[in-house]
Protein backbone atom coordinates (compact mmCIF):
# COMPACT_ATOMS: atom_id res chain seq x y z
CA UNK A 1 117.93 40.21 157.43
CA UNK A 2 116.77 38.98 153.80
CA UNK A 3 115.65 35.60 155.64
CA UNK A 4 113.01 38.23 157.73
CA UNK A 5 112.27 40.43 155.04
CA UNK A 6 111.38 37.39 152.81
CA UNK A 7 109.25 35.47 155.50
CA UNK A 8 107.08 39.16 155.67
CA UNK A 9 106.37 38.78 152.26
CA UNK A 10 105.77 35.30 152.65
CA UNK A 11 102.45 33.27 151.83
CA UNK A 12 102.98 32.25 155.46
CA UNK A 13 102.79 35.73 157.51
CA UNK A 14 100.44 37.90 154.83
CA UNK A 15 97.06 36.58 156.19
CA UNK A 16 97.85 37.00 159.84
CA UNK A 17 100.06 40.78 158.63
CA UNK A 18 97.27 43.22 157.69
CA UNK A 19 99.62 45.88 157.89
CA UNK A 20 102.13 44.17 155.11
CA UNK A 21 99.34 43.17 153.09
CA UNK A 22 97.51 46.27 153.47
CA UNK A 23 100.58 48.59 152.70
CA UNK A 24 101.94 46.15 149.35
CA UNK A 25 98.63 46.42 148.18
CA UNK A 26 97.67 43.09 148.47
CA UNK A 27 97.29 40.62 145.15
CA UNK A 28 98.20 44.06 143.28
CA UNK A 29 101.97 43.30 144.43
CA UNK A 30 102.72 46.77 145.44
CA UNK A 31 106.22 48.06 146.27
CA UNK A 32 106.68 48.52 150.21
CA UNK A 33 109.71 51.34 150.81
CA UNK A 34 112.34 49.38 152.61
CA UNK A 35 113.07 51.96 154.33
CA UNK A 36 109.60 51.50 156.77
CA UNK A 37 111.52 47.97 157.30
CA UNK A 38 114.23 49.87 159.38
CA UNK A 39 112.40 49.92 162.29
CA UNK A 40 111.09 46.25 162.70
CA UNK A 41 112.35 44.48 165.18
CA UNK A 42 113.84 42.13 163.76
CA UNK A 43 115.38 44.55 161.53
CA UNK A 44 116.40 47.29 163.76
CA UNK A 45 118.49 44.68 165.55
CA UNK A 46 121.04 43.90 163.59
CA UNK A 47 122.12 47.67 163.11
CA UNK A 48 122.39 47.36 159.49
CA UNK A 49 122.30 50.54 157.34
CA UNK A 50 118.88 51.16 154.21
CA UNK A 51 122.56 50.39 151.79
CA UNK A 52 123.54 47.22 153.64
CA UNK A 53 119.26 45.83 154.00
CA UNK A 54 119.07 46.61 150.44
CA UNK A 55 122.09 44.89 149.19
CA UNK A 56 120.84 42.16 151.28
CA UNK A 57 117.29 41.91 149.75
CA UNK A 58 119.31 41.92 146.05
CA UNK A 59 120.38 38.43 146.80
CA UNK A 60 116.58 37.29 147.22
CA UNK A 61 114.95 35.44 144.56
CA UNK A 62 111.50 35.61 146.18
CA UNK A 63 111.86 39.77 146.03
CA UNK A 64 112.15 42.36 143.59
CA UNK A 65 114.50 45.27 144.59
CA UNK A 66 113.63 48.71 143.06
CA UNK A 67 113.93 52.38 142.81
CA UNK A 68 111.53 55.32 142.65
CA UNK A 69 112.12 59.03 143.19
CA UNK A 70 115.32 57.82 144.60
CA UNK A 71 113.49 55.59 147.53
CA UNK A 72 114.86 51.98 147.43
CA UNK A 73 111.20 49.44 147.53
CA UNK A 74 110.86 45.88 147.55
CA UNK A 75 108.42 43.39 146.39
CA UNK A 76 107.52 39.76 146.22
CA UNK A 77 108.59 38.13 142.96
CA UNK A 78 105.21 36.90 142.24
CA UNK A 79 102.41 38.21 143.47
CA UNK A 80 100.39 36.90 146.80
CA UNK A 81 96.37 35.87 146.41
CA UNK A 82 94.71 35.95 149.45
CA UNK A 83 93.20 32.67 151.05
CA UNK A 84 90.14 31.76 149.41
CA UNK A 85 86.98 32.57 150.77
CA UNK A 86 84.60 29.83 152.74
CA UNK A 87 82.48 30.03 149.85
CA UNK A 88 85.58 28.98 147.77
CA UNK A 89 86.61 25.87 149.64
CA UNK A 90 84.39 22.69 150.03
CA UNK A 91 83.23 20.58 153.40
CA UNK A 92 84.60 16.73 153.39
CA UNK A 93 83.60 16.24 156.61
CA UNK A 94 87.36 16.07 157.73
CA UNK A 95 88.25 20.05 157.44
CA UNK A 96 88.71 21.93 154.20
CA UNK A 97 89.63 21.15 150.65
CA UNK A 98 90.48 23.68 148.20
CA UNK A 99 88.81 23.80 145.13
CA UNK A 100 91.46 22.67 142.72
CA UNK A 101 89.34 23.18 139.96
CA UNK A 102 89.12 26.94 140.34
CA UNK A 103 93.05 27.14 141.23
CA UNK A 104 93.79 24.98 137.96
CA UNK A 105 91.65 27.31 135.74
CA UNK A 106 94.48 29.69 136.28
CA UNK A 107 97.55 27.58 135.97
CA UNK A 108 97.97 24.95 133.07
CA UNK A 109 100.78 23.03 134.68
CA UNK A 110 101.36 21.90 138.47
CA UNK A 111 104.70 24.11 138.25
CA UNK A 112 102.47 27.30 137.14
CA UNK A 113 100.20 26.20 140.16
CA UNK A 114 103.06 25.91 142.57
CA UNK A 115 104.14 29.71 141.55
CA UNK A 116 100.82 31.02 142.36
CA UNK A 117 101.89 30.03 146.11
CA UNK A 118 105.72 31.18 145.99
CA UNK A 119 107.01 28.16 144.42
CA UNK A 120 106.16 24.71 146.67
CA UNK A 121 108.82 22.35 146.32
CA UNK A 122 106.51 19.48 146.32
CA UNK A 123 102.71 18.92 145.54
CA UNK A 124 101.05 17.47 148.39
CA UNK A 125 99.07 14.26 147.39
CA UNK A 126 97.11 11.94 149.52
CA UNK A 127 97.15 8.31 149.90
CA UNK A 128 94.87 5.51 150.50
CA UNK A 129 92.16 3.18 149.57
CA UNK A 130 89.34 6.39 148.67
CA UNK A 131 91.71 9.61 146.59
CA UNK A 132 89.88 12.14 146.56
């Protein structure tokens, strides 16, 4: 159950999700009750009580487990930014690049940068005669 619960939140499923990004408010990192997880599918399934999902999501490092008016929410650790926008990414005639000059502005480190995604364990770099 944590495994699902953690790929919801995930950089992976939150642009295709507009109901997950919609309801966690997006880049502001909202709390989403776990209780509206009970009825997922892939929740729902394995039967599991709102004590035993939330004492599963505790052992997450990639969400925050909380409490509020006595409602159990979760959260992503650090907070999800939306894929840039067309105007944000540049045309090398092979696909799309990211503007790593705009991403850098915000992280000083290629660790800091990797958190902005969720923590990457590596840095993708490309090879061959012309770096880009």
């Amino acid at each position: 159950v944590r495994k699902q619960v953690e790929f919801y939140f995930s950089s992976w499923n939150l642009p295709i999700d507009s109901f997950m990004l919609t309801s966690m408010g997006g880049s502001a990192n909202g709390w989403f009750p776990v209780g509206d997880l009970m009825p997922f599918n892939l929740v729902a399934k394995h039967r599991l009580s709102l004590a035993q999902v939330v004492q599963a999501l505790q052992a997450s490092e990639f969400l925050d487990v909380g409490r509020a008016n006595g409602e159990a929410r979760v959260r992503r650790v650090s907070p999800f930014f939306p894929p840039l926008t067309p105007e944000e990414y540049d045309a090398d005639g092979e696909g799309r690049k990211i503007k790593w000059d705009k991403l850098m502005a915000t992280a000083s480190s290629v660790e800091e940068l990797s958190a902005l995604f969720g923590g990457m364990l590596e840095v993708p770099r490309e090879f061959g005669d012309n770096p880009r």
